[in-house]
Protein backbone atom coordinates (compact mmCIF):
# COMPACT_ATOMS: atom_id res chain seq x y z
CA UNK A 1 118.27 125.17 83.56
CA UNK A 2 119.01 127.29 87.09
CA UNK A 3 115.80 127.95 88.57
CA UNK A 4 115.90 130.98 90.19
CA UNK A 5 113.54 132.12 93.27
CA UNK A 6 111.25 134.09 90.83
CA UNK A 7 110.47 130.93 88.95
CA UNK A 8 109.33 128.70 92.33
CA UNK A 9 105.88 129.52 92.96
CA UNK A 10 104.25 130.14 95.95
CA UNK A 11 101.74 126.82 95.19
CA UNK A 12 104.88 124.78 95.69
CA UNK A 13 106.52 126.23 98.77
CA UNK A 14 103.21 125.90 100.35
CA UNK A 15 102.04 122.79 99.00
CA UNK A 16 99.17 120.33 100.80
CA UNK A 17 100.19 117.13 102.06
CA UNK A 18 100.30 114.94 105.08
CA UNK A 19 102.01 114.24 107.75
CA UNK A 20 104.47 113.82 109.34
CA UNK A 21 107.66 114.86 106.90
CA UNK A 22 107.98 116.79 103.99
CA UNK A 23 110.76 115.38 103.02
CA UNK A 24 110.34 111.88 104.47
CA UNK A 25 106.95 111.29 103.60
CA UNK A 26 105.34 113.79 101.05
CA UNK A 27 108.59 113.66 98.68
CA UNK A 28 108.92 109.99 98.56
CA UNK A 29 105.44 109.06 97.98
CA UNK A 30 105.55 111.78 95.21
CA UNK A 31 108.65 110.12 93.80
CA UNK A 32 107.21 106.41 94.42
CA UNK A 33 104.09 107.96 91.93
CA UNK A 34 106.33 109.19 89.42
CA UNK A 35 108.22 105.59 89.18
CA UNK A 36 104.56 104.22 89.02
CA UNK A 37 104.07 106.64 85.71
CA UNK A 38 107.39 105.64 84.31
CA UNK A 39 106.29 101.63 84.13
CA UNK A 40 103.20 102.81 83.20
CA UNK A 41 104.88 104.56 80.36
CA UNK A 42 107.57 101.70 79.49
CA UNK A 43 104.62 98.81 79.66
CA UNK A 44 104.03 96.66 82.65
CA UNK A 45 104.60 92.97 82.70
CA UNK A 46 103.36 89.82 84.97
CA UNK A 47 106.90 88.72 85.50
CA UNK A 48 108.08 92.56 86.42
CA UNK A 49 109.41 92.93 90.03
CA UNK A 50 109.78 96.19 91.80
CA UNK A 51 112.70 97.09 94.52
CA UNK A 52 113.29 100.26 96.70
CA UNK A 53 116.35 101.45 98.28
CA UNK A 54 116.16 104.07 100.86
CA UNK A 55 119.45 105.96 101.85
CA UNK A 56 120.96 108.30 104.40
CA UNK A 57 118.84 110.39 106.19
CA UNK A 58 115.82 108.48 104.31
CA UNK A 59 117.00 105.47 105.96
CA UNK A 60 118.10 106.70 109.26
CA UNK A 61 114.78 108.30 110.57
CA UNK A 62 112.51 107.24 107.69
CA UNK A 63 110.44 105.25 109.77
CA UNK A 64 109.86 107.25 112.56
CA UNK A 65 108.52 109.02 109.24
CA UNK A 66 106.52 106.47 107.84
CA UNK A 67 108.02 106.83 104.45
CA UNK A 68 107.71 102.94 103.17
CA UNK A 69 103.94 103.28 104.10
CA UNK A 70 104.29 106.42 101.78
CA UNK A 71 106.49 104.89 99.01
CA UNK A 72 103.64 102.45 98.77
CA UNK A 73 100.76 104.93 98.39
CA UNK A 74 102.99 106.44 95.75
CA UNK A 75 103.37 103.17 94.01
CA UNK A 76 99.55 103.06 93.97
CA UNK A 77 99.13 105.95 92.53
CA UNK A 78 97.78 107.95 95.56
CA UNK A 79 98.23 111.81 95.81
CA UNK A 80 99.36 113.62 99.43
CA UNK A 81 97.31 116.40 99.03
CA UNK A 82 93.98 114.97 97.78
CA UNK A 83 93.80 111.12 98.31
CA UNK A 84 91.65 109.98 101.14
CA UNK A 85 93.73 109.25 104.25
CA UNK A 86 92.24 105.78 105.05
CA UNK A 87 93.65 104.96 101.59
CA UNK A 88 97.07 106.55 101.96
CA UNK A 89 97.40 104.71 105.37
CA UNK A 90 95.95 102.01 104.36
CA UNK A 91 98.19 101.10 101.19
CA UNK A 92 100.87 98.89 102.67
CA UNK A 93 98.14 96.66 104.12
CA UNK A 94 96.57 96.38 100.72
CA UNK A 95 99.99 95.45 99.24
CA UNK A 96 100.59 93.19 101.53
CA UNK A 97 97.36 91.36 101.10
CA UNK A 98 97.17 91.31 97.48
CA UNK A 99 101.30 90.06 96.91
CA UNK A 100 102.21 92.91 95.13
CA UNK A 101 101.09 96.49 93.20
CA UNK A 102 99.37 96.50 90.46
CA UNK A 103 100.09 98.53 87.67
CA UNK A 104 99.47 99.28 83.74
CA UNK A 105 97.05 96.11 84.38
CA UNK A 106 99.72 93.83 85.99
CA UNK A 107 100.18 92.27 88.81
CA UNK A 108 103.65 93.40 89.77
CA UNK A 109 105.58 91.51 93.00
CA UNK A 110 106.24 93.42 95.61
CA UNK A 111 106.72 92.80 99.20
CA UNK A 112 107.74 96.19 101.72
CA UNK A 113 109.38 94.28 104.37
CA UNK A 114 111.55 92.59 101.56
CA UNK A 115 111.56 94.92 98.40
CA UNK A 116 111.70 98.18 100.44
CA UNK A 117 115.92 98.41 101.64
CA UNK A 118 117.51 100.77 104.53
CA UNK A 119 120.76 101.96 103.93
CA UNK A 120 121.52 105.18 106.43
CA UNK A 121 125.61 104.81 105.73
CA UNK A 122 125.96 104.17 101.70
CA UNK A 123 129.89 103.45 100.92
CA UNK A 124 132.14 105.91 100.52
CA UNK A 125 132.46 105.14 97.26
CA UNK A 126 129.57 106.16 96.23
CA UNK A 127 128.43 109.28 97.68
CA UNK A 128 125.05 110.40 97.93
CA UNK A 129 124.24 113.93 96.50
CA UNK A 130 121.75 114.96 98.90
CA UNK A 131 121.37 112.85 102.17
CA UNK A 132 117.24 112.36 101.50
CA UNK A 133 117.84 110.00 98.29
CA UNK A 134 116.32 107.04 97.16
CA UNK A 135 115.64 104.75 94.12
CA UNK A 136 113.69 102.93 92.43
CA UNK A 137 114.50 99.74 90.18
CA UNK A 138 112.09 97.22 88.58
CA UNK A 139 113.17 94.22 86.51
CA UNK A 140 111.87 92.61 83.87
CA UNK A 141 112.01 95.44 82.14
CA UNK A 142 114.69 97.11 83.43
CA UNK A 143 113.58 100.62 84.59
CA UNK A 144 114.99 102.56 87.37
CA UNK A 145 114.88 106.01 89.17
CA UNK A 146 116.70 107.83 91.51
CA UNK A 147 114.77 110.57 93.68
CA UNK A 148 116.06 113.09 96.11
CA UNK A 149 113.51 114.59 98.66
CA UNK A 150 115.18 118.37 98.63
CA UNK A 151 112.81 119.49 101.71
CA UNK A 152 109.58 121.29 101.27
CA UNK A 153 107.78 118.36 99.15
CA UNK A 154 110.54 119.28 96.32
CA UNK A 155 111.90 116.31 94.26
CA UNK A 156 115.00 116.05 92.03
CA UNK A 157 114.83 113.24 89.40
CA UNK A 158 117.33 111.39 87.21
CA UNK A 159 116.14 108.31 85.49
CA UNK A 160 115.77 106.60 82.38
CA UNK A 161 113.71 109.49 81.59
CA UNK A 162 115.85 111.66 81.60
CA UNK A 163 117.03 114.38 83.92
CA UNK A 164 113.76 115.52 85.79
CA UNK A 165 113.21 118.23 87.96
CA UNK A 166 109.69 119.12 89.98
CA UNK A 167 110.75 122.62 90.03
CA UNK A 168 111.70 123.26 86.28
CA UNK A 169 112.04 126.73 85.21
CA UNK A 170 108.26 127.60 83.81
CA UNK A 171 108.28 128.68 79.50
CA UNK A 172 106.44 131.64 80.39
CA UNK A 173 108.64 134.13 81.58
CA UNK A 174 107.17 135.71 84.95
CA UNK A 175 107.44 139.89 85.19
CA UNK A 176 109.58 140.37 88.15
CA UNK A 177 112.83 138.20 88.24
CA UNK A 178 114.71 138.55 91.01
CA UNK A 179 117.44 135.53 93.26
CA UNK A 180 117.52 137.47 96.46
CA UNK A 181 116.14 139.59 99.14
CA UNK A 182 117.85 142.35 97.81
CA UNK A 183 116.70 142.01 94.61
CA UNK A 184 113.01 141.75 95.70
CA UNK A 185 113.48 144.81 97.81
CA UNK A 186 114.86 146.93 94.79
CA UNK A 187 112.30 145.97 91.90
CA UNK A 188 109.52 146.76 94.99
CA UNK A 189 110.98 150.63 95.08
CA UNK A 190 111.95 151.02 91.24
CA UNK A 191 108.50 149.10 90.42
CA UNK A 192 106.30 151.11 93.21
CA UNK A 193 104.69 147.61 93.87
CA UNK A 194 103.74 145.63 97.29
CA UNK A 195 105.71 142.44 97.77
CA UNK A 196 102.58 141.05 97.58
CA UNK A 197 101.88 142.75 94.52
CA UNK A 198 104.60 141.22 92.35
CA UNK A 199 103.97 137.43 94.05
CA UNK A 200 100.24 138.26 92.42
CA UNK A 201 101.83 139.14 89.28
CA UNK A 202 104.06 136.38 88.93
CA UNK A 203 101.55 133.74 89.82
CA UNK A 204 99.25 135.29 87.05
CA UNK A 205 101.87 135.40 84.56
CA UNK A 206 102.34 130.90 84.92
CA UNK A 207 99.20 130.84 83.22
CA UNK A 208 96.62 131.42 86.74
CA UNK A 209 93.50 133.11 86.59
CA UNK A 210 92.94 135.86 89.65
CA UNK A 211 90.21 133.65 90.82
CA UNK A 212 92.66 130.38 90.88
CA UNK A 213 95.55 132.43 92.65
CA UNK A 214 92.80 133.39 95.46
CA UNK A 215 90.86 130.38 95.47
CA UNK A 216 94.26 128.28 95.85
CA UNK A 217 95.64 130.23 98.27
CA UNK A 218 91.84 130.48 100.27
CA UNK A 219 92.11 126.46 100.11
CA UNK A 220 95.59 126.52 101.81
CA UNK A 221 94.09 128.77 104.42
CA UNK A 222 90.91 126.54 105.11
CA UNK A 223 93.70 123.35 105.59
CA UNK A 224 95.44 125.53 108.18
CA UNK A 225 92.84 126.62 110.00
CA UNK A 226 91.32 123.01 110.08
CA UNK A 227 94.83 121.77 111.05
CA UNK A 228 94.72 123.93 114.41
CA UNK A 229 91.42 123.02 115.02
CA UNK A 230 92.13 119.56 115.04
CA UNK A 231 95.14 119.94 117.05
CA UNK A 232 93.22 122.01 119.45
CA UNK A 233 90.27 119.54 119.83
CA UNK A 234 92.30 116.75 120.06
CA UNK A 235 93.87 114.92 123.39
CA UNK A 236 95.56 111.59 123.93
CA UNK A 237 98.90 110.67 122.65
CA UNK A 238 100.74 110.88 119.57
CA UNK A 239 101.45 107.64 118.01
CA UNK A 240 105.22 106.09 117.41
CA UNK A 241 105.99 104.71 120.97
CA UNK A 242 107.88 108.07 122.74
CA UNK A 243 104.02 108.37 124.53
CA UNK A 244 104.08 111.91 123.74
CA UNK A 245 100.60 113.83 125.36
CA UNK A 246 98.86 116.12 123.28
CA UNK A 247 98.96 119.39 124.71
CA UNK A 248 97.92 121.99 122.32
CA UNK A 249 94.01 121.62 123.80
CA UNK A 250 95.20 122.35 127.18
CA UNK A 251 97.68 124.96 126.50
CA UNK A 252 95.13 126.93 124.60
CA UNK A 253 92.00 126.65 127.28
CA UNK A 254 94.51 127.61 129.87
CA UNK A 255 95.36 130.90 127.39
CA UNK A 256 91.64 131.77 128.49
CA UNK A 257 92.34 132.01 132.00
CA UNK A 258 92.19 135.65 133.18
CA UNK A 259 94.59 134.61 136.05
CA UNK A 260 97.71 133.42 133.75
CA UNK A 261 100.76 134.17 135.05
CA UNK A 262 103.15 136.64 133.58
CA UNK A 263 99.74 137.65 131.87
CA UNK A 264 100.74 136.48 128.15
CA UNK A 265 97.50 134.96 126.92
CA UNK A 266 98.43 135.98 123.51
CA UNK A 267 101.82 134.43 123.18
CA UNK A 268 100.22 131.07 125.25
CA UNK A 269 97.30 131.25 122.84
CA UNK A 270 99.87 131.52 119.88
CA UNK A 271 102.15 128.86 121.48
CA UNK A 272 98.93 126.96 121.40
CA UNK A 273 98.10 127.10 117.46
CA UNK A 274 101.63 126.08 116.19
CA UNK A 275 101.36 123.03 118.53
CA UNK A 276 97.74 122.15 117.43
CA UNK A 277 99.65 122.01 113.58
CA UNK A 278 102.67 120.26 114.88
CA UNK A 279 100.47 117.84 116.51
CA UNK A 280 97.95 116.94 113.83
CA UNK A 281 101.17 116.43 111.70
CA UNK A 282 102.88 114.02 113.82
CA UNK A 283 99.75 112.12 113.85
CA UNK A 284 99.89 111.81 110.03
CA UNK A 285 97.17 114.54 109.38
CA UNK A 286 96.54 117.06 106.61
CA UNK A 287 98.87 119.94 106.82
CA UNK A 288 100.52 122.54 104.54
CA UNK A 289 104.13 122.90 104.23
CA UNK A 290 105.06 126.39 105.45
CA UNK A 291 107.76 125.51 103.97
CA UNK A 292 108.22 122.19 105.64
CA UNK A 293 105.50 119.61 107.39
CA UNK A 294 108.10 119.43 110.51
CA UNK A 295 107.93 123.64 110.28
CA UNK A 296 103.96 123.81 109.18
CA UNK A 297 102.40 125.43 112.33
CA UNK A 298 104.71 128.48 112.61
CA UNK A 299 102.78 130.33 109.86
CA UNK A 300 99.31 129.35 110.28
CA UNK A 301 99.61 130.19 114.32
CA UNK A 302 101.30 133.55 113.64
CA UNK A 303 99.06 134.83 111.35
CA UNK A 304 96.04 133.30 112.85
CA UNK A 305 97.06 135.33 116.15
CA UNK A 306 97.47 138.48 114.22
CA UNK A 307 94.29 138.42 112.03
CA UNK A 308 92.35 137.40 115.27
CA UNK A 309 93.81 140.18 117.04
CA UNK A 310 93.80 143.24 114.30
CA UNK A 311 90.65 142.11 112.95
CA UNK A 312 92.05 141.90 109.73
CA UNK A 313 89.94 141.36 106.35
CA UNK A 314 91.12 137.81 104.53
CA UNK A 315 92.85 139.83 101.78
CA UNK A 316 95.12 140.66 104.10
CA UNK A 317 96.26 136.68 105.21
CA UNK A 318 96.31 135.99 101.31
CA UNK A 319 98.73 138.66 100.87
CA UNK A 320 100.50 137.50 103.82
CA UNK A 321 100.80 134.13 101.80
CA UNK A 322 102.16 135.47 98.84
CA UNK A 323 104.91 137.32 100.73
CA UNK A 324 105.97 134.11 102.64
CA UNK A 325 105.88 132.19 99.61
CA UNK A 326 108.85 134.96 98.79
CA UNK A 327 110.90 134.77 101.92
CA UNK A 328 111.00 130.96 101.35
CA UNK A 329 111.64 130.88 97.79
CA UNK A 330 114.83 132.62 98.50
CA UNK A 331 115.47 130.81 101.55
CA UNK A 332 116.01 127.81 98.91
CA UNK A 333 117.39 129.66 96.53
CA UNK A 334 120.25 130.23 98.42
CA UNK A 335 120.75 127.79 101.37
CA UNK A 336 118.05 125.27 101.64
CA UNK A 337 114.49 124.11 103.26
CA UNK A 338 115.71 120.49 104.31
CA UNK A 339 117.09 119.61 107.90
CA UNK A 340 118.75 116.53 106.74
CA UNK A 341 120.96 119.08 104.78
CA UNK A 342 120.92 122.40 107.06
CA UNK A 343 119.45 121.44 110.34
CA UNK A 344 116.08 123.22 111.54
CA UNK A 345 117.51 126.25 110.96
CA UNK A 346 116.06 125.22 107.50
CA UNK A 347 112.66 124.69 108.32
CA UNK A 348 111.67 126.76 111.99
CA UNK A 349 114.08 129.40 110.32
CA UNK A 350 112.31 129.70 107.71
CA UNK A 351 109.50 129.42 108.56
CA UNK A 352 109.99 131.59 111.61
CA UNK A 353 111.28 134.27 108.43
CA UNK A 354 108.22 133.49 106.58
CA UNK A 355 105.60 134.51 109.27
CA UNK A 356 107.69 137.57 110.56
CA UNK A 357 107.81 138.95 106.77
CA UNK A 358 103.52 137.66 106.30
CA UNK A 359 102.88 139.62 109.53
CA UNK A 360 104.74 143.06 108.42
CA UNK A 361 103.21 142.41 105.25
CA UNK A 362 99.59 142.16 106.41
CA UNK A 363 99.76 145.59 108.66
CA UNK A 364 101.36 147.38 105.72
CA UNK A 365 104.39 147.72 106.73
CA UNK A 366 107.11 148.51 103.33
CA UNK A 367 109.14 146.12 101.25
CA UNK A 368 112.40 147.08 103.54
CA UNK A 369 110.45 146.18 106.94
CA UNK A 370 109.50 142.95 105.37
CA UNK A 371 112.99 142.34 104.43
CA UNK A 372 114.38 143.39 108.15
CA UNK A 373 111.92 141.72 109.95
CA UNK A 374 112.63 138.34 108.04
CA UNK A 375 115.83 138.40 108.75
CA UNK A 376 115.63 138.95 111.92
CA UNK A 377 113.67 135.86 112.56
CA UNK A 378 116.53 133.88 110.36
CA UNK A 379 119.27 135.32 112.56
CA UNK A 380 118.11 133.66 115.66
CA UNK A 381 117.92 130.70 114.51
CA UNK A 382 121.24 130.10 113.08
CA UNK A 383 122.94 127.28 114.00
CA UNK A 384 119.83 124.92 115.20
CA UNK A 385 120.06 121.27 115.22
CA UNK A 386 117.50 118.57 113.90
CA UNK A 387 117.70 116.27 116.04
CA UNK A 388 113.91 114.74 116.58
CA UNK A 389 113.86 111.91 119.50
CA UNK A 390 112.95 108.60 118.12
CA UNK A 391 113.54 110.06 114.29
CA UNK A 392 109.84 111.38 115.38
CA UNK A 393 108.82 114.56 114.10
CA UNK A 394 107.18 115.30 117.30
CA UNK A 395 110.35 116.21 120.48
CA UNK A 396 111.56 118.84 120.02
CA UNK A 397 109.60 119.55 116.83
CA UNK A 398 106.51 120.61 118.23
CA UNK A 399 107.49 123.16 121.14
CA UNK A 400 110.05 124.47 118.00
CA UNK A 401 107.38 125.41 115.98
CA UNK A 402 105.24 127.32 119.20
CA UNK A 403 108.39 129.10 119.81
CA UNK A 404 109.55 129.88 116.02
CA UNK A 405 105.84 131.63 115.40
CA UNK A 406 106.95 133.43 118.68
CA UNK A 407 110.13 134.33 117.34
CA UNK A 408 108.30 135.71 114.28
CA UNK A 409 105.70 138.17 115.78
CA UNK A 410 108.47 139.40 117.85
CA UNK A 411 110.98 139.74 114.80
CA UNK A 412 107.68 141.19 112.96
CA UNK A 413 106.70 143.99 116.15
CA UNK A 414 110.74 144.77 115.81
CA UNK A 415 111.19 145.62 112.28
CA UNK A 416 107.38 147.84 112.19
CA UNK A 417 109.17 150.37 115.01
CA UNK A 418 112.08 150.70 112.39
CA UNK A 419 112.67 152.01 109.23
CA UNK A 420 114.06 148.82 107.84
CA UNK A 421 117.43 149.77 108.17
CA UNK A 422 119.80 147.14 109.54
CA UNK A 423 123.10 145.93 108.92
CA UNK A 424 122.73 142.24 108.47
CA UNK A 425 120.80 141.34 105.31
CA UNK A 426 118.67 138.47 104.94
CA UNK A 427 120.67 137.84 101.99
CA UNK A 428 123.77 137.46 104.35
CA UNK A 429 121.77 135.31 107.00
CA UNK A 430 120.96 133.12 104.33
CA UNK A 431 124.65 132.36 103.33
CA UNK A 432 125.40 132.28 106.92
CA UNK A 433 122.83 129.19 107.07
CA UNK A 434 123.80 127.55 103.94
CA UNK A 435 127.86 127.84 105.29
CA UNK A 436 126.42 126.84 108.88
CA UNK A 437 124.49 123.94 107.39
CA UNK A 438 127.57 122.65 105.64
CA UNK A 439 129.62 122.86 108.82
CA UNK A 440 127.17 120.65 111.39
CA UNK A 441 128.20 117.25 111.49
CA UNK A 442 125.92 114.24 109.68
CA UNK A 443 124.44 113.85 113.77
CA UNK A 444 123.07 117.11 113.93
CA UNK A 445 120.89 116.75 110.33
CA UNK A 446 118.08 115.08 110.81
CA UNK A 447 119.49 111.57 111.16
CA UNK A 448 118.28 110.98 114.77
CA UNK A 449 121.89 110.35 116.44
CA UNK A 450 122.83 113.24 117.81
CA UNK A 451 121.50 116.38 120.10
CA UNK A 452 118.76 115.64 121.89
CA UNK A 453 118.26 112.31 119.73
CA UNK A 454 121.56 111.24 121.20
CA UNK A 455 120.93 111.72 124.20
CA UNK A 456 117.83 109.60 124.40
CA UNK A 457 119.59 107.37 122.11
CA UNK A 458 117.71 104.72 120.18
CA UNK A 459 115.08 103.93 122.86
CA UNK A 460 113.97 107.44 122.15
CA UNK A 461 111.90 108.81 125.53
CA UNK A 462 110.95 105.30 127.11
């Protein structure tokens, strides 16, 4: 079944996890979980061994990304968004120590550094449908699954279960269907409803209470807020060998100084939040995917800024939620939230779209101001690379964010002095990034090897 952008809720476009990929980390422990159910399912067995193949993109920057520490969290059963991070961290040592996983009450064999396979260039014969792919095959019995990390925390399944999708269209049919910006835009005038107003309604119409919709969404606030305070109280380096220095603490106490020059505290002090996120993510923290972990501290900053500065009530950030949960829903509706298929005009696009149309959204502006000012962010981002140094999610991913939730309040101050009248559509910007996407060569999508990876080459920084 199609899902279309109506059906993906905002509670998976901005879903809690850690760091420091999305799609590298968050999606494949997810998937390694699911494979864990599946033997559970089938019936473990003493004799049962376990292998995991990792491919393309997966392979080529995956551990820059940790993602065979998370494939074995996954395999133990651990969740992203509420396990204890000693544990999740700590579950490839544990493997190690006790020979294998153990599962359905069995000892199962499994070593990473022999069971867990890197294959960035599969043959040609057999071509990969999404670059972020990997499987899963145990023996004795003979169970496998194949997984592909679509960006965001999103996984597509096929197995012996059957064909398996995280984002299946929901039985209850939500109020307001719509595919694209336009769409949204339309039902808001013919409706007389708030963008946020029909996210609400959709979200209570999957079965939510209006106490769960506001408590969830309060929750995802708290984890951003906590994520730039870490990142702001935090110095040092990052860890994965490019000795990257924190700087989000020092940016932010020098957006105090009355003497700054070119006297933009507030864009410094922005700057400032959507590094503290970026930061805290590379370090394998807590985040929220807004609507990826390598894109997570362009929202947070940008509306932390603008709530801090308008003195605005909470409602207003939780609407300001809802409505970015929107702009990103159709974002993957039509192109796509992963770099390893788009580039990072994917995820600081998006995102940069997502906290331009939450800002507009949160001083009142219309449903055709949201629209404008999202794509406005998009527009000017077209065309960017991911290319992280090292296959780190830390140069140039960090400074991106700090200058996507830039992007955004600008984008966001633009569209208010209009009337939301414009001649590129979001909709259009969003083809233009799926077409642009398809056009940048394997090098430029998130496989480390070309840009400003390239350029360091495999040494990374050192």
């Amino acid at each position: 079944m199609v899902v279309r952008a109506s059906d993906i809720s905002v509670f998976d476009i901005l879903r809690v996890g850690i760091g420091p990929s999305s799609s590298h980390t968050v999606g494949p422990m997810l998937a390694a979980r699911r494979f864990r159910e599946m033997i559970e399912r089938h019936g473990a067995s003493p004799g049962m061994s376990l292998r995991v193949e990792l491919l393309g993109s997966l392979a080529a920057t995956g551990k820059g990304h940790r993602t065979d520490e998370a494939v074995c969290a996954g395999l133990m059963g651990l969740d992203p968004a509420g396990s204890p991070m000693a544990e999740i961290w700590g579950a490839m040592d544990e493997i190690r120590r006790a020979g294998g996983v153990r599962i359905g009450g069995a000892s199962i064999a499994f070593m990473p550094e022999r069971d867990i396979t890197w294959q960035a260039m599969p043959p040609p014969e057999q071509p990969l449908r999404h670059p972020n792919t990997l499987r899963f095959i145990a023996a004795s019995p003979s169970i496998e699954l194949t997984a592909r990390s679509v960006g965001g925390g999103f996984v597509e399944y096929d197995g012996d279960a059957g064909p398996l999708v995280d984002e299946q269209a929901p039985e209850v049919r939500v109020p307001y269907l719509f595919d694209t910006a336009a769409e949204l835009v339309e039902l808001c005038g013919v409706q007389g409803r708030t963008m946020a107003e029909v996210a609400l309604a959709n979200e209570l119409a999957r079965g939510m209470t209006l106490a769960q919709v506001r408590d969830g969404l309060l929750d995802r606030w708290r984890i951003m807020r906590e994520a730039i305070d870490a990142g702001l109280s935090t110095d040092g380096v990052l860890p994965g060998g490019l000795n990257v220095p924190r700087r989000a603490g020092r940016l932010y106490r020098h957006s105090l100084s009355e003497r700054l020059p070119l006297a933009r505290h507030a864009d410094l002090r922005t700057s400032a939040y959507a590094m503290a996120v970026g930061e805290h993510n590379a370090a394998g923290g807590r985040i929220v995917t807004a609507p990826t972990n390598g894109a997570a501290g362009v929202l947070p900053a940008a509306l932390h800024e603008v709530a801090r500065e308008q003195n605005l009530p909470v409602t207003a950030i939780l609407d300001g939620l809802l409505v970015a949960g929107l702009v990103a829903a159709i974002v993957k509706r039509g192109a796509s939230l992963s770099g390893a298929e788009v580039g990072c005009q994917g995820e600081i696009g998006t995102a940069s779209a997502m906290a331009a149309a939450a800002t507009v959204a949160m001083l009142r502006g219309d449903a055709r101001q949201i629209e404008a000012a999202a794509e406005i962010a998009i527009e000017h981002h077209l065309g960017l690379t991911c290319d992280p140094v090292g296959g780190l999610v830390q140069i140039p991913c960090i400074e991106r964010n700090a200058m996507g939730a830039i992007k955004a309040l600008n984008a966001a101050a633009m569209a208010l002095a209009s009337d939301g009248n414009h001649l590129v559509s979001l909709d259009r910007a969003v083809r233009v990034m799926k077409q642009t996407g398809h056009d940048l060569q394997a090098k430029y999508r998130e496989t480390a090897t070309g840009g400003l990876a390239g350029a360091f080459g495999s040494t990374g920084c050192a």
